[in-house]
Protein backbone atom coordinates (compact mmCIF):
# COMPACT_ATOMS: atom_id res chain seq x y z
CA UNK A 1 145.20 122.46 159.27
CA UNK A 2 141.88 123.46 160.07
CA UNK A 3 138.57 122.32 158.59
CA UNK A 4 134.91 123.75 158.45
CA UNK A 5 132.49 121.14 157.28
CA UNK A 6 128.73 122.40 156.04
CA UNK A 7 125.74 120.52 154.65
CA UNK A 8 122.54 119.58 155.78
CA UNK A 9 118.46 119.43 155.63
CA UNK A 10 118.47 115.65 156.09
CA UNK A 11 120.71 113.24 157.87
CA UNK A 12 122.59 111.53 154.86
CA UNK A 13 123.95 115.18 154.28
CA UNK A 14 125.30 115.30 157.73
CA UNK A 15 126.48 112.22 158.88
CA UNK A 16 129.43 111.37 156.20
CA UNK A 17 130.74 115.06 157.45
CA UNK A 18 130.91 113.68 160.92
CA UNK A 19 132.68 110.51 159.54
CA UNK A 20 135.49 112.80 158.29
CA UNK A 21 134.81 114.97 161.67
CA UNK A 22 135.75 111.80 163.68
CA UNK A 23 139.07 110.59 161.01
CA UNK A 24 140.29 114.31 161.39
CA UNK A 25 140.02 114.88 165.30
CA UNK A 26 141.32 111.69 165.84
CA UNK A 27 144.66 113.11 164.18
CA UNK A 28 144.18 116.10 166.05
CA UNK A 29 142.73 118.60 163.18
CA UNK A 30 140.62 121.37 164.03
CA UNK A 31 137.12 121.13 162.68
CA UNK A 32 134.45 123.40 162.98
CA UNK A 33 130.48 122.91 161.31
CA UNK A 34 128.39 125.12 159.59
CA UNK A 35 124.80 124.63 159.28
CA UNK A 36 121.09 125.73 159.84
CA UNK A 37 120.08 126.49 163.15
CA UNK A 38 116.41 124.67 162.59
CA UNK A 39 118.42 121.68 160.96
CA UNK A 40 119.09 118.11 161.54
CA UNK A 41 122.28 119.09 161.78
CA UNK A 42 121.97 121.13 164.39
CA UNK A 43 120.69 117.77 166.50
CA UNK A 44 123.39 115.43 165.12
CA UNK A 45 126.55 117.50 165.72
CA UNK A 46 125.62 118.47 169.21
CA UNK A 47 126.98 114.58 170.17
CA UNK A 48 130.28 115.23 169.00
CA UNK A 49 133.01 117.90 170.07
CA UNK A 50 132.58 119.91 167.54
CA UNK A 51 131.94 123.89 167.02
CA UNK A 52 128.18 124.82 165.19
CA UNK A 53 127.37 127.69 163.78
CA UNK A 54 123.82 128.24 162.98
CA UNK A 55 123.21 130.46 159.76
CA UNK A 56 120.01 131.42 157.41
CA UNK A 57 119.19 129.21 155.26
CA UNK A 58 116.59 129.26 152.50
CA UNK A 59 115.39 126.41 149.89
CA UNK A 60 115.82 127.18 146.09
CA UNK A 61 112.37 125.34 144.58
CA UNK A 62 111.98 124.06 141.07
CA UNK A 63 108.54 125.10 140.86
CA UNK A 64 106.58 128.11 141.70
CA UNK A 65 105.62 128.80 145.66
CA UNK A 66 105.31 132.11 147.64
CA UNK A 67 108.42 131.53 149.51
CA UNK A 68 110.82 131.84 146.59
CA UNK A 69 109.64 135.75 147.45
CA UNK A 70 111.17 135.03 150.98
CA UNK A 71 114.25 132.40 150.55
CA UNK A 72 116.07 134.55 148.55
CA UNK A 73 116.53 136.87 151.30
CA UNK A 74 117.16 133.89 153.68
CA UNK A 75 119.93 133.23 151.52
CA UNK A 76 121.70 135.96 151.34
CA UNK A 77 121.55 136.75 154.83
CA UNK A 78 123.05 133.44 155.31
CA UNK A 79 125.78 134.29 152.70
CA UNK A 80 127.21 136.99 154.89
CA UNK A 81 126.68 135.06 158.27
CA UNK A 82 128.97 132.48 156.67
CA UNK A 83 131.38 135.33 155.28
CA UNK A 84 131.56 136.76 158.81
CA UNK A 85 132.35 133.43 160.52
CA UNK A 86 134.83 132.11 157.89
CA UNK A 87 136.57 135.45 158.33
CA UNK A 88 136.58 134.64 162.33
CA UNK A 89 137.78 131.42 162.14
CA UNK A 90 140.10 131.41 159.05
CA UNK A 91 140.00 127.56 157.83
CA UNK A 92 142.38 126.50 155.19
CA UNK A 93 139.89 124.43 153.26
CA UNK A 94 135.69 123.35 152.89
CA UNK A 95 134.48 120.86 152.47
CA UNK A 96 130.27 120.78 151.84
CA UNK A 97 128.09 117.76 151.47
CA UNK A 98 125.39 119.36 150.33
CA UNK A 99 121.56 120.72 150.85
CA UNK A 100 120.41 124.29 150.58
CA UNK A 101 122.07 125.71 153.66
CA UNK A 102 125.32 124.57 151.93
CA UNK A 103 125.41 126.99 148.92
CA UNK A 104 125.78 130.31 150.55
CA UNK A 105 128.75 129.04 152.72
CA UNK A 106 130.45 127.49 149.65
CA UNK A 107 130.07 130.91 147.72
CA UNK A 108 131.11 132.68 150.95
CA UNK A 109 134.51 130.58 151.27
CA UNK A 110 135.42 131.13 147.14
CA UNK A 111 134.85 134.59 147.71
CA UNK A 112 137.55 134.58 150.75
CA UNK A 113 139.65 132.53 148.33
CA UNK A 114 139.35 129.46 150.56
CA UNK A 115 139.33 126.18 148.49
CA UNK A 116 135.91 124.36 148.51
CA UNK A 117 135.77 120.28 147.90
CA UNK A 118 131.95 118.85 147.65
CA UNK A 119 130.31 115.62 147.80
CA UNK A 120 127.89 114.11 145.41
CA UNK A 121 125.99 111.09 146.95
CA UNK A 122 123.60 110.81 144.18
CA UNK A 123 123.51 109.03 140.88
CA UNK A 124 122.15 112.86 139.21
CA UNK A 125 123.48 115.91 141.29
CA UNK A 126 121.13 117.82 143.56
CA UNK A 127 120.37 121.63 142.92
CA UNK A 128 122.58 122.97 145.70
CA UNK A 129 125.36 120.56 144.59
CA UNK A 130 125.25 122.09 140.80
CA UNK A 131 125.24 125.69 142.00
CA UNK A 132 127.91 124.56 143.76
CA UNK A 133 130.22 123.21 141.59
CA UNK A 134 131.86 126.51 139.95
CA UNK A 135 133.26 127.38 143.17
CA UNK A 136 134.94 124.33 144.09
CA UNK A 137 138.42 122.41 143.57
CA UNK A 138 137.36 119.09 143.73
CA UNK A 139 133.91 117.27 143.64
CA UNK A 140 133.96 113.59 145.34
CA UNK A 141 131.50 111.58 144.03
CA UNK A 142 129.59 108.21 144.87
CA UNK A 143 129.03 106.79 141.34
CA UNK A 144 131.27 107.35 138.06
CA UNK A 145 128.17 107.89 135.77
CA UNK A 146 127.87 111.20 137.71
CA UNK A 147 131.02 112.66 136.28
CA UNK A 148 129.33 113.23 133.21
CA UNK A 149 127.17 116.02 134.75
CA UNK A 150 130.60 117.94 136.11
CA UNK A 151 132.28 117.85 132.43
CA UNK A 152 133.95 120.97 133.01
CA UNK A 153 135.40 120.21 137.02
CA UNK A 154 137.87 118.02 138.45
CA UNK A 155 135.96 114.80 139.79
CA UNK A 156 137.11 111.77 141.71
CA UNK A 157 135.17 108.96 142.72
CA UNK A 158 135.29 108.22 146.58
CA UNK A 159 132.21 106.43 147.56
CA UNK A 160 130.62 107.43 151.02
CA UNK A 161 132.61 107.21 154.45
CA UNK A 162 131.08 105.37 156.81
CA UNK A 163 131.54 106.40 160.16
CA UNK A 164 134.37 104.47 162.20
CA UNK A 165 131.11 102.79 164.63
CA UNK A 166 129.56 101.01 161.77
CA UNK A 167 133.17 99.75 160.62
CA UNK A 168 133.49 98.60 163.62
CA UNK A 169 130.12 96.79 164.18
CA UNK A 170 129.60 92.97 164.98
CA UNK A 171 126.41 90.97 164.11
CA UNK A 172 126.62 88.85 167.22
CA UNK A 173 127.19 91.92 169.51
CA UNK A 174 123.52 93.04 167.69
CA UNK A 175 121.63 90.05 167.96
CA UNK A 176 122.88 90.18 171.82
CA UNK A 177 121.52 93.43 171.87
CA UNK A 178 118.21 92.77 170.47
CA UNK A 179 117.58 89.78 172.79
CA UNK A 180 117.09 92.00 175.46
CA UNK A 181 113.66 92.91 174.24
CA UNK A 182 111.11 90.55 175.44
CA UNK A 183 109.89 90.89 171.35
CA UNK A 184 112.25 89.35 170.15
CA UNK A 185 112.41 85.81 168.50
CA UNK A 186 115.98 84.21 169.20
CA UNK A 187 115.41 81.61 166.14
CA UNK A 188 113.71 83.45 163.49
CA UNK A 189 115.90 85.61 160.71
CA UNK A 190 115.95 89.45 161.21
CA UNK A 191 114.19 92.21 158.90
CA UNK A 192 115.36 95.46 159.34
CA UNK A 193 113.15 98.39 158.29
CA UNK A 194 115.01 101.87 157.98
CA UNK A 195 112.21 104.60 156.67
CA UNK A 196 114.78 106.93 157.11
CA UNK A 197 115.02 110.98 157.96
CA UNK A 198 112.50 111.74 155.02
CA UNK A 199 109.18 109.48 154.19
CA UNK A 200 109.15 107.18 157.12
CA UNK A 201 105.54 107.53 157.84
CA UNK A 202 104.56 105.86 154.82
CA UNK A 203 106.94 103.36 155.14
CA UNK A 204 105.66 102.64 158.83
CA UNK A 205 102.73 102.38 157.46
CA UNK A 206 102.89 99.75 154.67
CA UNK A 207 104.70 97.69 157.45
CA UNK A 208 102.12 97.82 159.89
CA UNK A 209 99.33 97.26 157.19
CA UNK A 210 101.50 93.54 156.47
CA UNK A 211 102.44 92.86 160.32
CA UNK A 212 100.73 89.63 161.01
CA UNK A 213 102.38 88.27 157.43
CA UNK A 214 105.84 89.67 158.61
CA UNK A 215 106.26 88.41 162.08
CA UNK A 216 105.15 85.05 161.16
CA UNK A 217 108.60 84.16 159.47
CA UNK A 218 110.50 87.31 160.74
CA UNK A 219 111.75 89.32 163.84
CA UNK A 220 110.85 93.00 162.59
CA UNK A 221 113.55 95.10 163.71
CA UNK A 222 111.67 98.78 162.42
CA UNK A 223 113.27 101.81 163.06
CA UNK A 224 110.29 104.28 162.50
CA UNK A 225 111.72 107.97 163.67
CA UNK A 226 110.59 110.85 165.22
CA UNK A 227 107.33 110.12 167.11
CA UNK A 228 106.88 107.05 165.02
CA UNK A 229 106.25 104.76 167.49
CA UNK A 230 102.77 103.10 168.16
CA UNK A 231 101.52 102.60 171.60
CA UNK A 232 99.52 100.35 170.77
CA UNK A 233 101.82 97.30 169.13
CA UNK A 234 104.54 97.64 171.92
CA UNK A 235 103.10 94.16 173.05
CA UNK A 236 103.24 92.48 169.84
CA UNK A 237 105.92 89.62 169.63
CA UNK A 238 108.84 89.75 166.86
CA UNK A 239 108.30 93.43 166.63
CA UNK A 240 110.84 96.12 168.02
CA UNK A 241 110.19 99.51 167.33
CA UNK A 242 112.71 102.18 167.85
CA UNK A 243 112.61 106.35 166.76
CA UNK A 244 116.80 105.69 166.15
CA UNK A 245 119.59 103.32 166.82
CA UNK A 246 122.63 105.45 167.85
CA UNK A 247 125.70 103.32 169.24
CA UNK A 248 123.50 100.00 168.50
CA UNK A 249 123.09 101.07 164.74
CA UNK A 250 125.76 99.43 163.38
CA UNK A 251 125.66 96.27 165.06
CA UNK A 252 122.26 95.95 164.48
CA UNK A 253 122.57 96.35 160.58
CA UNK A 254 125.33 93.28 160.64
CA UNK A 255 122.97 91.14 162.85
CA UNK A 256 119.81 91.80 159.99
CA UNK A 257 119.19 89.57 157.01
CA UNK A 258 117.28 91.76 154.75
CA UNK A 259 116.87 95.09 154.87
CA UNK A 260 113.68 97.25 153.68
CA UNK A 261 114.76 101.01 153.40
CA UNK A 262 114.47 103.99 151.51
CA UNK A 263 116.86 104.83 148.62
CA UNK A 264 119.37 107.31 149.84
CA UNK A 265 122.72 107.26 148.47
CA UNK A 266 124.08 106.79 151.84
CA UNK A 267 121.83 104.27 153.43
CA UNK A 268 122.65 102.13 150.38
CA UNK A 269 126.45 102.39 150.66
CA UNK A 270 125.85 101.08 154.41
CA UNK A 271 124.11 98.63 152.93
CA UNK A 272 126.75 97.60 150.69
CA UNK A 273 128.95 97.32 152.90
CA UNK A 274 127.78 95.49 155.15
CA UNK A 275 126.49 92.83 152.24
CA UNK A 276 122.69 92.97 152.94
CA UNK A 277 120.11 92.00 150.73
CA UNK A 278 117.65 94.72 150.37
CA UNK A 279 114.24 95.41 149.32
CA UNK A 280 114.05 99.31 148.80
CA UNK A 281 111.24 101.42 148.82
CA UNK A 282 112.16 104.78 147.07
CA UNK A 283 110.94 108.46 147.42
CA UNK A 284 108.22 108.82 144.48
CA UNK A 285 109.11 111.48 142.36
CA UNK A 286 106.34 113.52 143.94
CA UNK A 287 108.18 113.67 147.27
CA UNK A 288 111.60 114.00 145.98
CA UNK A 289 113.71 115.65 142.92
CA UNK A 290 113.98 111.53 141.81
CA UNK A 291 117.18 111.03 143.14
CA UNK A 292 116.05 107.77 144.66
CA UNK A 293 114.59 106.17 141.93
CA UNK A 294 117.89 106.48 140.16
CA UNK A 295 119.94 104.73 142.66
CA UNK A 296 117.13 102.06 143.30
CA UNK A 297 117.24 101.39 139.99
CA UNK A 298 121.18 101.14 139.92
CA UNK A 299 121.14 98.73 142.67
CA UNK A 300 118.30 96.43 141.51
CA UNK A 301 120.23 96.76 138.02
CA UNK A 302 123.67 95.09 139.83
CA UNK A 303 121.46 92.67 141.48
CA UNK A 304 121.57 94.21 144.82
CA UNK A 305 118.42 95.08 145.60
CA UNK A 306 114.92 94.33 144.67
CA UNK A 307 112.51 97.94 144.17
CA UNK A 308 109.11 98.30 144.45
CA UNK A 309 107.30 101.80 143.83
CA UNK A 310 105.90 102.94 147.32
CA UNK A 311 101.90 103.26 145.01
CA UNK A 312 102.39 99.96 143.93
CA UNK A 313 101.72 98.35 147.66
CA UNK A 314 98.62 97.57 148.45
CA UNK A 315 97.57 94.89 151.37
CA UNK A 316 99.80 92.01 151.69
CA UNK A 317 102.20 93.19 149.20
CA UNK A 318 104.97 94.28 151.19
CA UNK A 319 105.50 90.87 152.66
CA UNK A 320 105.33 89.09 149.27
CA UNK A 321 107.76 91.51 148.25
CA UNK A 322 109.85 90.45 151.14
CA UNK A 323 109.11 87.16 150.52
CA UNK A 324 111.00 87.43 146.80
CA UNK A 325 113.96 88.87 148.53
CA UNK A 326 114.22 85.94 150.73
CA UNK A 327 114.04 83.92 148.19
CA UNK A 328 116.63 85.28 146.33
CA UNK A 329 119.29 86.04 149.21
CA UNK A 330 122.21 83.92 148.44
CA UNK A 331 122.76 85.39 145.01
CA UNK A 332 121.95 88.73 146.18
CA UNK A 333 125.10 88.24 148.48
CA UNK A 334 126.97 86.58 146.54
CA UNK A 335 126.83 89.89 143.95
CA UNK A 336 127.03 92.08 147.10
CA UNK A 337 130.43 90.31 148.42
CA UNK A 338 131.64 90.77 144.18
CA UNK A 339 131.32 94.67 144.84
CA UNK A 340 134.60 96.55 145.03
CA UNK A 341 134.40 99.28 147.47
CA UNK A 342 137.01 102.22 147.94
CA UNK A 343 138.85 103.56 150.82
CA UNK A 344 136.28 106.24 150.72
CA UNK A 345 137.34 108.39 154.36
CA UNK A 346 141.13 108.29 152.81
CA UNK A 347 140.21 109.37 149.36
CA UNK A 348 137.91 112.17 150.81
CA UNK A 349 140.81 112.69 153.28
CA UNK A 350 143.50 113.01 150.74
CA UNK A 351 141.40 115.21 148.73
CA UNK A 352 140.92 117.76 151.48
CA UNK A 353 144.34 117.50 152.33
CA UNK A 354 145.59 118.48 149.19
CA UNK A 355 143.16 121.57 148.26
CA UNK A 356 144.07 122.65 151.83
CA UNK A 357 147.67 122.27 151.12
CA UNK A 358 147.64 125.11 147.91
CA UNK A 359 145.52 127.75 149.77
């Protein structure tokens, strides 16, 4: 069997691809990526052993700009790069995660007659996802209340794979980790803060703005991104900053006790998983299609999360907001431990198996 993977434009639509990349090449499958060569993708699949093809890829806007003049071009360019590769390489099945760059390679592989299985992350499908969703077998999807907007298509509900590090991640291993920084406070409890691919700056920002409130009862573990690091606070005690965690990602995230983060599907699924009490901090509508304010709201609604609207935090109300998740922990946990999770890699697994198995 052989298996192209595409999706991208921010990292939760790349790495549960390389989740399945790593399950499938363990078993010896042939994968092979397609993505945009300006991409995070481009960056993320480079650290694994796996093929990349760049194509052209152009974003399809809900409102009026002077690039939907251009994109459309972009697009179509892309849709024959993808037809020409796809031809070379002759996989049996797709499978697409999403983002712009995705749609012209899932309309390129239905055109070859190759079967096409998406991913939905979100609580309300994105754009790409929805234009989509006519050429494909099989969409996998995160929540259940998102089968309503695929009436006519064969759904399943898989949840996110999480890549075979983080299952494998140990809190003490972390906190080992972490104590190598001079920063760090051995007795105080851990807040992670994960701004994540899209919007960190402002999230850096409201944590700086609350610093002196945060380190006085936390070690701030604050992951800030690309060129996100100030010079200037390297010296301060109980604060780490780091642009990523790679390998130490995982084992970080187990070591934390609350976590402040963004509202990606996928984030939140980590989250989940690994039974952390979060504060989150979604993308305002104004920034986003809204996608996060529907799954903050889901979580906060199942008592895993408490949400506060990114406008809504002024000085010294980030740390009072952290404050209310602290106080609230145990039951937080105790409804994060009463979560059923599926075997999400095998279900997304078996699914690609079996549209690859009638082409």
């Amino acid at each position: 069997m052989k298996v192209v993977f595409t999706g991208g434009g921010t990292a939760g639509h790349v790495t549960p691809n390389l989740a399945l990349v790593e399950s499938f090449q363990h078993d010896g499958v042939e994968c092979f990526y397609i993505g945009s060569k300006a991409g995070i993708e481009a960056t993320l699949v480079e650290q694994h052993n796996l093929d990349f093809y760049g194509i052209a890829s152009g974003k399809l806007r809900r409102y009026f700009a002077w690039q939907n003049f251009i994109d459309p071009m972009k697009i179509l360019f892309g849709f024959f790069q993808a037809l020409w590769i796809l031809l070379l390489r002759r996989p049996d099945v797709l499978f697409s995660k999403g983002g712009f760059v995705a749609v012209p390679v899932v309309v390129a592989a239905w055109t070859l007659r190759i079967p096409v299985v998406i991913h939905e992350s979100d609580l309300t499908p994105g754009l790409a996802n929805r234009l989509s969703a006519p050429f494909c077998r099989m969409i996998c999807l995160n929540f259940e209340e998102t089968a309503t907007h695929f009436a006519q298509r064969s759904t399943r509900v898989t949840g996110t794979p999480l890549r075979a590090g983080l299952l494998q991640s140990d809190s003490e291993r972390g906190r080992q980790w972490l104590t190598a920084f001079k920063a760090f406070g051995q007795t105080q409890p851990i807040l992670l803060v994960v701004g994540g691919s899209l919007g960190a700056q402002a999230v850096n920002r409201l944590v700086r703005a609350d610093l002196a409130e945060l380190t006085e009862r936390f070690q701030v573990v604050h992951v800030v991104g690309a060129g996100g690091i100030d010079s200037q606070l390297l010296k301060t005690p109980h604060y780490l900053q780091f642009e990523y965690l790679a390998e130490s990602y995982g084992d970080v995230v187990a070591a934390s006790d609350i976590v402040v983060s963004r509202a990606g599907a996928n984030a939140l699924f980590e989250f989940l998983w690994f039974k952390k009490p979060q504060l989150l901090i979604p993308l305002p509508s104004a920034a986003s299609r809204g996608d996060q304010l529907q799954n903050a709201a889901l979580f906060e609604q199942k008592g895993y999360a408490q949400v506060r609207q990114e406008r809504d935090l002024g000085s010294g109300d980030l740390a009072r907001a952290v404050d209310s998740v602290w106080t609230v922990r145990f039951d937080m946990i105790r409804r994060l431990g009463s979560a059923e999770l599926p075997d999400s890699l095998n279900l997304i697994r078996q699914a690609i198996e079996e549209a690859a198995a009638v082409h």
